[in-house]
Protein backbone atom coordinates (compact mmCIF):
# COMPACT_ATOMS: atom_id res chain seq x y z
CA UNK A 1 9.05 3.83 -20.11
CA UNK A 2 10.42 2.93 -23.24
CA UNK A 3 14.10 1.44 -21.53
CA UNK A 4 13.26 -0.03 -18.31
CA UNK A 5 15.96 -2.55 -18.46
CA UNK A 6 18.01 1.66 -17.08
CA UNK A 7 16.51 0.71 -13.84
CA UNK A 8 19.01 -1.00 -12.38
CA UNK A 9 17.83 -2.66 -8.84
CA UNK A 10 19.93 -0.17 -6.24
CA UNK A 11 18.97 -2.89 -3.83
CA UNK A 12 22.22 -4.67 -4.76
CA UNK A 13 24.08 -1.70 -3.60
CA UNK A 14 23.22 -2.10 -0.08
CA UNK A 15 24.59 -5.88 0.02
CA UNK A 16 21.94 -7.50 1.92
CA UNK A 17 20.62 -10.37 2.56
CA UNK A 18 17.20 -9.52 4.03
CA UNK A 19 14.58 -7.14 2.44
CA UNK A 20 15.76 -3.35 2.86
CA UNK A 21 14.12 -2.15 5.82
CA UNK A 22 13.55 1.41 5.81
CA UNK A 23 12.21 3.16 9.66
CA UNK A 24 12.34 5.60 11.84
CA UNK A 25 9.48 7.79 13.40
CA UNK A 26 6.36 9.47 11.44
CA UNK A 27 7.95 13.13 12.24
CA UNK A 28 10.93 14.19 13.15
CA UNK A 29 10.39 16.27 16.84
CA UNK A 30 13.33 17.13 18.61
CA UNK A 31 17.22 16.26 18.24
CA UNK A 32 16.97 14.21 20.81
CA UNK A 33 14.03 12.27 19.91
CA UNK A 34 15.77 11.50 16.50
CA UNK A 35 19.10 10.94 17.96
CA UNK A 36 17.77 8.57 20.07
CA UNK A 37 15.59 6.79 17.79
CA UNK A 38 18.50 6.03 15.30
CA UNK A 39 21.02 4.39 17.74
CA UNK A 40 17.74 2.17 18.68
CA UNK A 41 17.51 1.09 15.13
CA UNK A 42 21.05 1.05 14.39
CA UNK A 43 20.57 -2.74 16.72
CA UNK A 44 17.99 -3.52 14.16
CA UNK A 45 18.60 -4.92 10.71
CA UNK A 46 17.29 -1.08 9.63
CA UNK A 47 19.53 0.03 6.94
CA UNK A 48 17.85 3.54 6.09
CA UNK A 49 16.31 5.53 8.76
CA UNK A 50 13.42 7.84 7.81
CA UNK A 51 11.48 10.93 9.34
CA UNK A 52 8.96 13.37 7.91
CA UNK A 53 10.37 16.96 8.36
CA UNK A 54 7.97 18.62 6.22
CA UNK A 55 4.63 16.95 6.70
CA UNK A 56 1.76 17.52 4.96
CA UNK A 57 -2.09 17.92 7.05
CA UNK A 58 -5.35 17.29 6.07
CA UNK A 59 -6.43 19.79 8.05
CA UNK A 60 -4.76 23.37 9.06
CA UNK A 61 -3.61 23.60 12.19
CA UNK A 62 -1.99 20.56 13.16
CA UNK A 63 1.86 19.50 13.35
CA UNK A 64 3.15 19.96 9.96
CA UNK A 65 7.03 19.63 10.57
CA UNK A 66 9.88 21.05 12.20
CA UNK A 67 10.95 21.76 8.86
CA UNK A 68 14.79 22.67 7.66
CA UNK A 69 15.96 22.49 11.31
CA UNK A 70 14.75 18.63 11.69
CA UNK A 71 17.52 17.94 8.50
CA UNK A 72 20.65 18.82 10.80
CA UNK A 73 19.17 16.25 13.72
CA UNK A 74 19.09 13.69 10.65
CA UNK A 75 22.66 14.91 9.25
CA UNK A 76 24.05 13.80 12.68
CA UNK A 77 22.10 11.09 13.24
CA UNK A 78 23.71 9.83 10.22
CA UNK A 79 27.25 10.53 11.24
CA UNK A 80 26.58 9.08 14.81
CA UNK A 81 25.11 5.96 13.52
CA UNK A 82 26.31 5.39 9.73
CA UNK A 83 22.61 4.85 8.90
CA UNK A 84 21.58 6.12 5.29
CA UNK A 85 18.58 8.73 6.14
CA UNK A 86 15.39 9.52 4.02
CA UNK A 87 12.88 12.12 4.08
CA UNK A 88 9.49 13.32 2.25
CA UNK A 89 10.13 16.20 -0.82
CA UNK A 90 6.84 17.77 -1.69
CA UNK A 91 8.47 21.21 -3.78
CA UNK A 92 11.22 22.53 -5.25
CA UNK A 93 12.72 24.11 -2.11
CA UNK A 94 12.29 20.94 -0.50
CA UNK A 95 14.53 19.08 -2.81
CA UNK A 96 16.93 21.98 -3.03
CA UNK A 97 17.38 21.56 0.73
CA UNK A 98 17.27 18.17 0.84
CA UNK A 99 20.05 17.68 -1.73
CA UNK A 100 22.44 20.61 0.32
CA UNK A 101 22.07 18.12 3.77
CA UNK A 102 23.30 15.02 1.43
CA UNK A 103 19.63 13.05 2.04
CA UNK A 104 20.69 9.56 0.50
CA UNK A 105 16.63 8.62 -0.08
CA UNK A 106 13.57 11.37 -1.16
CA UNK A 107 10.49 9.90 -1.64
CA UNK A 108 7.49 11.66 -3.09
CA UNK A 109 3.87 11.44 -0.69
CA UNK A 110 0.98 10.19 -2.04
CA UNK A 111 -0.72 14.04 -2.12
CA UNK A 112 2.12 14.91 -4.39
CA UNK A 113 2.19 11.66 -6.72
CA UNK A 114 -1.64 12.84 -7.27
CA UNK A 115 -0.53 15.92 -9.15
CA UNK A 116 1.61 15.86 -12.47
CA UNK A 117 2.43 19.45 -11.68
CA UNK A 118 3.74 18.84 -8.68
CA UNK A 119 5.79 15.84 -9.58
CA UNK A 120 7.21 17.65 -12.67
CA UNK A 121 8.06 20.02 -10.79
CA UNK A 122 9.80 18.01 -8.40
CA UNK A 123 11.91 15.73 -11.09
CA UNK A 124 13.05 19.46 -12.88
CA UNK A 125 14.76 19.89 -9.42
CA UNK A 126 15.74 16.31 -8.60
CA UNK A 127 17.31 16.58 -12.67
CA UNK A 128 20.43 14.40 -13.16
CA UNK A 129 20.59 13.13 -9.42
CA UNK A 130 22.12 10.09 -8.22
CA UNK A 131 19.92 9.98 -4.82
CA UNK A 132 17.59 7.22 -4.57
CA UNK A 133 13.95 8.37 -4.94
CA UNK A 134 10.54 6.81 -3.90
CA UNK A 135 7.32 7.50 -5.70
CA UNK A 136 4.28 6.84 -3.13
CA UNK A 137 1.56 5.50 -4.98
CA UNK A 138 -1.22 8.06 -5.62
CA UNK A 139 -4.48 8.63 -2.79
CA UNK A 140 -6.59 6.99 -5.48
CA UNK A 141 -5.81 3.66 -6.98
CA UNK A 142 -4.46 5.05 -10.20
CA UNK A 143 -1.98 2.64 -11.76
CA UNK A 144 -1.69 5.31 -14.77
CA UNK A 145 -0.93 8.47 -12.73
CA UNK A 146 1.39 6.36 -10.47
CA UNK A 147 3.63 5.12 -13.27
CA UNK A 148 3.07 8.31 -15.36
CA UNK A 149 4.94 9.91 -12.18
CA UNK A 150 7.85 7.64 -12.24
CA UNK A 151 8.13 7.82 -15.77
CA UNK A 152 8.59 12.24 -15.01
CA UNK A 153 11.50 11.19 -12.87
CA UNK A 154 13.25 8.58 -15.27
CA UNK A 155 13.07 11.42 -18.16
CA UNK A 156 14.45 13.80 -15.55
CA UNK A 157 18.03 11.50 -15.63
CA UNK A 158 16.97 9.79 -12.39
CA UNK A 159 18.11 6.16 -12.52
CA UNK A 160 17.66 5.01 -8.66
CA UNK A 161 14.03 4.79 -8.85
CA UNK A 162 11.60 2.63 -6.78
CA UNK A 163 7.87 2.82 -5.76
CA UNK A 164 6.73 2.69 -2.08
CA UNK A 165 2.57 0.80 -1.67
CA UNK A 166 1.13 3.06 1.05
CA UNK A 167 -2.49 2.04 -0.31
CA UNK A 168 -5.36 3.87 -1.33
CA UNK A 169 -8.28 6.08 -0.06
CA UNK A 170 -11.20 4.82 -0.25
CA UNK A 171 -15.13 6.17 0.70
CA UNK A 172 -16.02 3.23 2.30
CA UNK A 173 -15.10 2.25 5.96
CA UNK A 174 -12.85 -0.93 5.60
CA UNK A 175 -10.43 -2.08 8.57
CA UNK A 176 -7.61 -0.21 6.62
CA UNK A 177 -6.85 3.30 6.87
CA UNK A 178 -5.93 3.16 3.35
CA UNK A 179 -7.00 0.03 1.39
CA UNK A 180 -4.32 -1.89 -0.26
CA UNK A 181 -5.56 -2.84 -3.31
CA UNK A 182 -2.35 -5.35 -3.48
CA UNK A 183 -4.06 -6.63 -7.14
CA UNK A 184 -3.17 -3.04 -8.16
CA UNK A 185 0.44 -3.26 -7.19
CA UNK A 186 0.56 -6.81 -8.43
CA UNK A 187 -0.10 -5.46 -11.74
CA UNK A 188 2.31 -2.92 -11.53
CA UNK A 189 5.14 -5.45 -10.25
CA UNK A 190 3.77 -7.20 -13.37
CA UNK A 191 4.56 -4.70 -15.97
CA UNK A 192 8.12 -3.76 -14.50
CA UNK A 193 9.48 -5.94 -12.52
CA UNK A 194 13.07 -4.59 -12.43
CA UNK A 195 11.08 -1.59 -10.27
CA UNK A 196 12.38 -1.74 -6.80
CA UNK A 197 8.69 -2.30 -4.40
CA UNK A 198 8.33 -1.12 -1.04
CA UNK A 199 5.61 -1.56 1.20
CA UNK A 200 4.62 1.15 3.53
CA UNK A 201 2.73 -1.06 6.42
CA UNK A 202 2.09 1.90 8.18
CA UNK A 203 -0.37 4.06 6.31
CA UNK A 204 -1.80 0.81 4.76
CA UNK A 205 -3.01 -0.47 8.67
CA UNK A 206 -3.52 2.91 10.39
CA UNK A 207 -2.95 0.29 13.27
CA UNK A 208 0.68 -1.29 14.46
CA UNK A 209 -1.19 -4.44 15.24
CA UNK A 210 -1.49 -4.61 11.17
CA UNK A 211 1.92 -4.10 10.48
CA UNK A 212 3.06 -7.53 10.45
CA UNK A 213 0.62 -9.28 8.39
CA UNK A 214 0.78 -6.72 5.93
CA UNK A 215 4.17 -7.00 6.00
CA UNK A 216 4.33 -10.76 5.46
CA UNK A 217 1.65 -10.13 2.41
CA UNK A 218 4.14 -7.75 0.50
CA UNK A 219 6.90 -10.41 1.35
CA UNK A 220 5.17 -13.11 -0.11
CA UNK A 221 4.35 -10.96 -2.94
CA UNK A 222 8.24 -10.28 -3.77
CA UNK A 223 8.24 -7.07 -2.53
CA UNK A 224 11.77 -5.48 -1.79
CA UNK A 225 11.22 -4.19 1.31
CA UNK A 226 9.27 -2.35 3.82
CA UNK A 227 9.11 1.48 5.40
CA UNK A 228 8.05 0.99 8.80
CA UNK A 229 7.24 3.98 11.21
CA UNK A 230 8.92 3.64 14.18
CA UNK A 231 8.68 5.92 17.32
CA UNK A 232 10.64 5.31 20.89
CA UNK A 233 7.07 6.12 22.29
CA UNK A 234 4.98 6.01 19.85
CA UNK A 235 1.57 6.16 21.74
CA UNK A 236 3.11 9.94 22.49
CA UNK A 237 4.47 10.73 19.19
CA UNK A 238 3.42 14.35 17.12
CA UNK A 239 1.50 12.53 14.52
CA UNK A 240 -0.49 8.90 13.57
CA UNK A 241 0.85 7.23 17.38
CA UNK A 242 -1.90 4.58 16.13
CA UNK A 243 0.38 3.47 13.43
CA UNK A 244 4.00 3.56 14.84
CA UNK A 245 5.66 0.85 16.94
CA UNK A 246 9.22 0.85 18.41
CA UNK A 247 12.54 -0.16 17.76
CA UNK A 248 12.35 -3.22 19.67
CA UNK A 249 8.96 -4.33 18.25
CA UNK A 250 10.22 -3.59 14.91
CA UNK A 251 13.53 -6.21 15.61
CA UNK A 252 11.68 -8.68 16.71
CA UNK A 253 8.79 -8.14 13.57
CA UNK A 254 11.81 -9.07 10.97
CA UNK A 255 13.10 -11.95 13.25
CA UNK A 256 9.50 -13.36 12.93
CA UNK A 257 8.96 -12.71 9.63
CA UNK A 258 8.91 -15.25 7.16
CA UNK A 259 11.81 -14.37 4.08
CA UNK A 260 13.04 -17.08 2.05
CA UNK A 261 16.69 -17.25 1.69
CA UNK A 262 16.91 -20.76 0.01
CA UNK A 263 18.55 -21.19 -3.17
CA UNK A 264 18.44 -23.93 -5.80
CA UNK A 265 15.89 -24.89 -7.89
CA UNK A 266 13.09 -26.60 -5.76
CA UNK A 267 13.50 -22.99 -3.71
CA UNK A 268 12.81 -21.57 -6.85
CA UNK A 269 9.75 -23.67 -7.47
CA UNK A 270 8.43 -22.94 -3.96
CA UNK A 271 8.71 -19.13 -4.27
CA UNK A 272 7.52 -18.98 -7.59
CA UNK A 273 4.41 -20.96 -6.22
CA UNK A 274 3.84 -19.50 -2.93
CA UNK A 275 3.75 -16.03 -4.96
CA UNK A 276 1.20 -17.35 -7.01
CA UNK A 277 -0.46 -18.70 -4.05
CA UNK A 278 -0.48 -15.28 -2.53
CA UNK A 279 -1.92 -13.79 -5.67
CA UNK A 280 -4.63 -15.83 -5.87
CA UNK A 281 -5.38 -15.17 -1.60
CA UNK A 282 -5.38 -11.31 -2.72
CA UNK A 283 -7.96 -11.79 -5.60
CA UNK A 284 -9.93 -14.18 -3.36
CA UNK A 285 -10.52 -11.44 -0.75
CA UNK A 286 -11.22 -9.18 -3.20
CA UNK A 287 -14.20 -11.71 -4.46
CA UNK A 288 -15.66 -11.98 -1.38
CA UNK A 289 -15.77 -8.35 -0.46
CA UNK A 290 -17.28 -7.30 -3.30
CA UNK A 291 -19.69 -9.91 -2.86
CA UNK A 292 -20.63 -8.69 0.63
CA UNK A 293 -21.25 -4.82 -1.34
CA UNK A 294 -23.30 -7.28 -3.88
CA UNK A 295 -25.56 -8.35 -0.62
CA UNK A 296 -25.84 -5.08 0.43
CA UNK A 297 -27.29 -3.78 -2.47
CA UNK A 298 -29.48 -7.07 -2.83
CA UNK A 299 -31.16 -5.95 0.79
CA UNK A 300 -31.63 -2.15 -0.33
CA UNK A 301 -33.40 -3.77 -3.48
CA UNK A 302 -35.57 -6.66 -1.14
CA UNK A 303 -36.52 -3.45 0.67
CA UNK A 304 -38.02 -1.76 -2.84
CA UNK A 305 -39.68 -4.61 -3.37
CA UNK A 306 -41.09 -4.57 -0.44
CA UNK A 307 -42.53 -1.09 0.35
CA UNK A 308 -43.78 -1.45 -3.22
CA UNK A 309 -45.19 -4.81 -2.60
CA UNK A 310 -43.09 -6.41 -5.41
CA UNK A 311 -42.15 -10.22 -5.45
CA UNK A 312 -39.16 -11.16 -4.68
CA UNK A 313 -38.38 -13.13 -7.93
CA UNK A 314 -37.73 -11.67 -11.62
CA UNK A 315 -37.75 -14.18 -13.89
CA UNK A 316 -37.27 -12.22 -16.68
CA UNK A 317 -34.24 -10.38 -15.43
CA UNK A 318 -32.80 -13.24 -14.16
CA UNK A 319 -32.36 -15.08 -17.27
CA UNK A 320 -30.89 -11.79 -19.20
CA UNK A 321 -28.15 -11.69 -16.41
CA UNK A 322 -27.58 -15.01 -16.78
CA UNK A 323 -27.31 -14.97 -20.38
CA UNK A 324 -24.89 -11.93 -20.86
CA UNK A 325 -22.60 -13.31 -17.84
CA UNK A 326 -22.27 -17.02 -19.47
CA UNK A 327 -21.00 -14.81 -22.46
CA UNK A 328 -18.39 -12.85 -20.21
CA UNK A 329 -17.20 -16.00 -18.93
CA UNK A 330 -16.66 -17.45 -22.21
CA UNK A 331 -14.47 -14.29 -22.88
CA UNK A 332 -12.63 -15.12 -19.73
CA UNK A 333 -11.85 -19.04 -20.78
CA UNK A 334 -14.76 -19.82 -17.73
CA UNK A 335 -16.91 -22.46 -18.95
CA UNK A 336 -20.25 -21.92 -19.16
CA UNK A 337 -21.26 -24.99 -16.27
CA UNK A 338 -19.20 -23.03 -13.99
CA UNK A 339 -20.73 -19.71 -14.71
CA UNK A 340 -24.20 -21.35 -14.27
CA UNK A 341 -23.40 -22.62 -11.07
CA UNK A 342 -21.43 -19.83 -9.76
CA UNK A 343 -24.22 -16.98 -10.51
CA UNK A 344 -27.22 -19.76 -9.70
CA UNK A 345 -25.47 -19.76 -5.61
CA UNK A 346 -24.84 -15.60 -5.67
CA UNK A 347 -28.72 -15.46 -6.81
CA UNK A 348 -30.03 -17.87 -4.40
CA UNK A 349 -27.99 -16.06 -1.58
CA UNK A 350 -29.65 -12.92 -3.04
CA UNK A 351 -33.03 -14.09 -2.94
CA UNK A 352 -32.95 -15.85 0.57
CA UNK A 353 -31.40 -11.85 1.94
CA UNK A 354 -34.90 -10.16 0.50
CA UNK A 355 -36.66 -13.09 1.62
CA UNK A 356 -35.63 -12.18 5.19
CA UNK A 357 -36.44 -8.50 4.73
CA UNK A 358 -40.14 -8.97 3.06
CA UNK A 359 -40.82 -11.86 5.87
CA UNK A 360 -39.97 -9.42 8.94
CA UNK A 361 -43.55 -7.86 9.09
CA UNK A 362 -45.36 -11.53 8.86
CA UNK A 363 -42.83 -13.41 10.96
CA UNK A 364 -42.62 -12.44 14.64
CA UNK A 365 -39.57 -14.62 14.69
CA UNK A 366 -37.35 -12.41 12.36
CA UNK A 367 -37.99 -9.26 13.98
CA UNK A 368 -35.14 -8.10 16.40
């Protein structure tokens, strides 16, 4: 994006002075759930009320919408309440719909953002539009496809752009439904930070007892704001009840979180450094979770070893590892004491997890 000083932050359009908070339930069902729902939120400090009318499955089969219909319940909602209302676009007819009920917000699902096809075929119909549209980041943490699908939309004449981090799918089991990667977002907050950033809480916990942590996270990283599912019943709702909570929950989430408001320049200095602070918290997890998959892999090897009747100890490898990662760190400004010491604890950890797995059989003790 050759001119991203175009993106002007629509944020400042809205006149708040909180982060733009962006709910309303996983599907639209009925009128009346909808109606309902958005005079709940309209005692919340929720300036854009969402619901999926078209909804994309995994699987055949299950709820996928009410479709068209569900836009009139959100039309009136909107004149009942004076809420802005958003839904998902995932085609042309979509967005041709969308844009005859006078949506304010569109945002493009992550199934979509995975597919340049589908995007460009989306931004050819969105062309010259002043509605506000969301790009989901892709399934897979793809900084390249994610900003290569915001960059179809800015050449379509779209200038109220933003990104939404739902998080990413990932093979292993981790206590997200979809793993946030926030380094990856971090980076892309990085590279353009005039980019409106939303945080989608919902998909990125599978679990509303994850929504406000996450949410404080993405706050402490500067995000914008947050898209919250929210459901009057939510343990009843059509689709994910796991990950919606309710209006009241939801008010009493952004009284508790933590947004700083202060202005002057020691406020500046402590935002500036509790950002930083969070950055390095995100990279630290990141450390020592790949350093648990490092362990894992150090058992499966003690295990080898042992069924082969191989010690435990390689000298030989050892000191090549060593070697070459003394020489990454000195590309990385790491100095080569800290390396040392660094890779001499992950080894001995290493050594004393096949220790435990070749002593089992001669060691009554270790057996469970």
């Amino acid at each position: 994006m050759e001119n991203k000083e175009q993106f002007r932050n629509w944020l400042n359009a809205f006149q708040l002075e909180h982060p733009l908070v962006i709910a309303g339930p996983c599907s639209a069902e009925t009128e009346d759930q909808v109606l309902s729902i958005a005079h709940q939120l309209k005692e919340t400090d929720t300036s854009v009320m969402r619901a999926g009318i078209w909804k994309p499955r995994t699987k055949p089969g299950n709820f996928e919408g009410v479709g068209k219909i569900g836009l009139e319940w959100l039309k009136r909602a909107k004149r009942e309440t004076g809420l802005m209302i958003a839904t998902e676009v995932a085609n042309k007819a979509h967005v041709e719909l969308a844009l005859e009920a006078d949506i304010d917000m569109l945002w493009i699902g992550a199934r979509s953002t995975v597919s340049p096809f589908i995007v460009q075929d989306i931004a050819d119909a969105l062309k010259g539009t002043d509605k506000t549209v969301l790009v989901k980041n892709p399934v897979n943490p793809d900084l390249a496809l994610w900003l290569g699908a915001v960059e179809r939309l800015h050449k379509a004449d779209i200038k109220n752009l933003g990104v939404i981090h739902r998080g990413f799918s990932t093979y292993e089991k981790t206590r997200y439904r979809n793993n946030p990667e926030w380094q990856l977002a971090v980076d892309l907050q990085n590279e353009f930070p005039d980019l409106p950033l939303i945080v989608d809480p919902s998909h990125i916990g599978g679990s509303r007892d994850m929504i406000f942590d996450i949410c404080q996270t993405a706050l402490d990283l500067n995000y914008d704001g947050m898209m919250v599912e929210t459901h009057r019943d939510p343990d009843n709702a059509w689709s994910d009840p796991k990950q919606q909570i309710t209006p009241k929950s939801l008010e009493q989430m952004t009284v508790d979180l933590r947004i700083r408001k202060e202005h002057g320049e020691a406020a500046e200095f402590k935002n500036k450094l509790n950002t930083m602070r969070t950055k390095i918290d995100v990279i630290d997890h990141q450390i020592i979770n790949q350093l648990g998959k490092r362990m894992k892999i150090a058992d499966d090897i003690g295990a080898l070893k042992k069924k082969n009747n191989v010690a435990i100890l390689q000298n030989k490898r050892w000191n090549e590892i060593l070697a070459k990662m003394v020489h990454a760190g000195k590309n990385n400004d790491l100095s080569e004491d800290f390396v040392n010491k660094f890779l001499k604890a992950i080894h001995q950890e290493s050594i004393e997890h096949q220790h435990k797995i070749l002593s089992k059989d001669s060691n009554p003790d270790m057996k469970q």
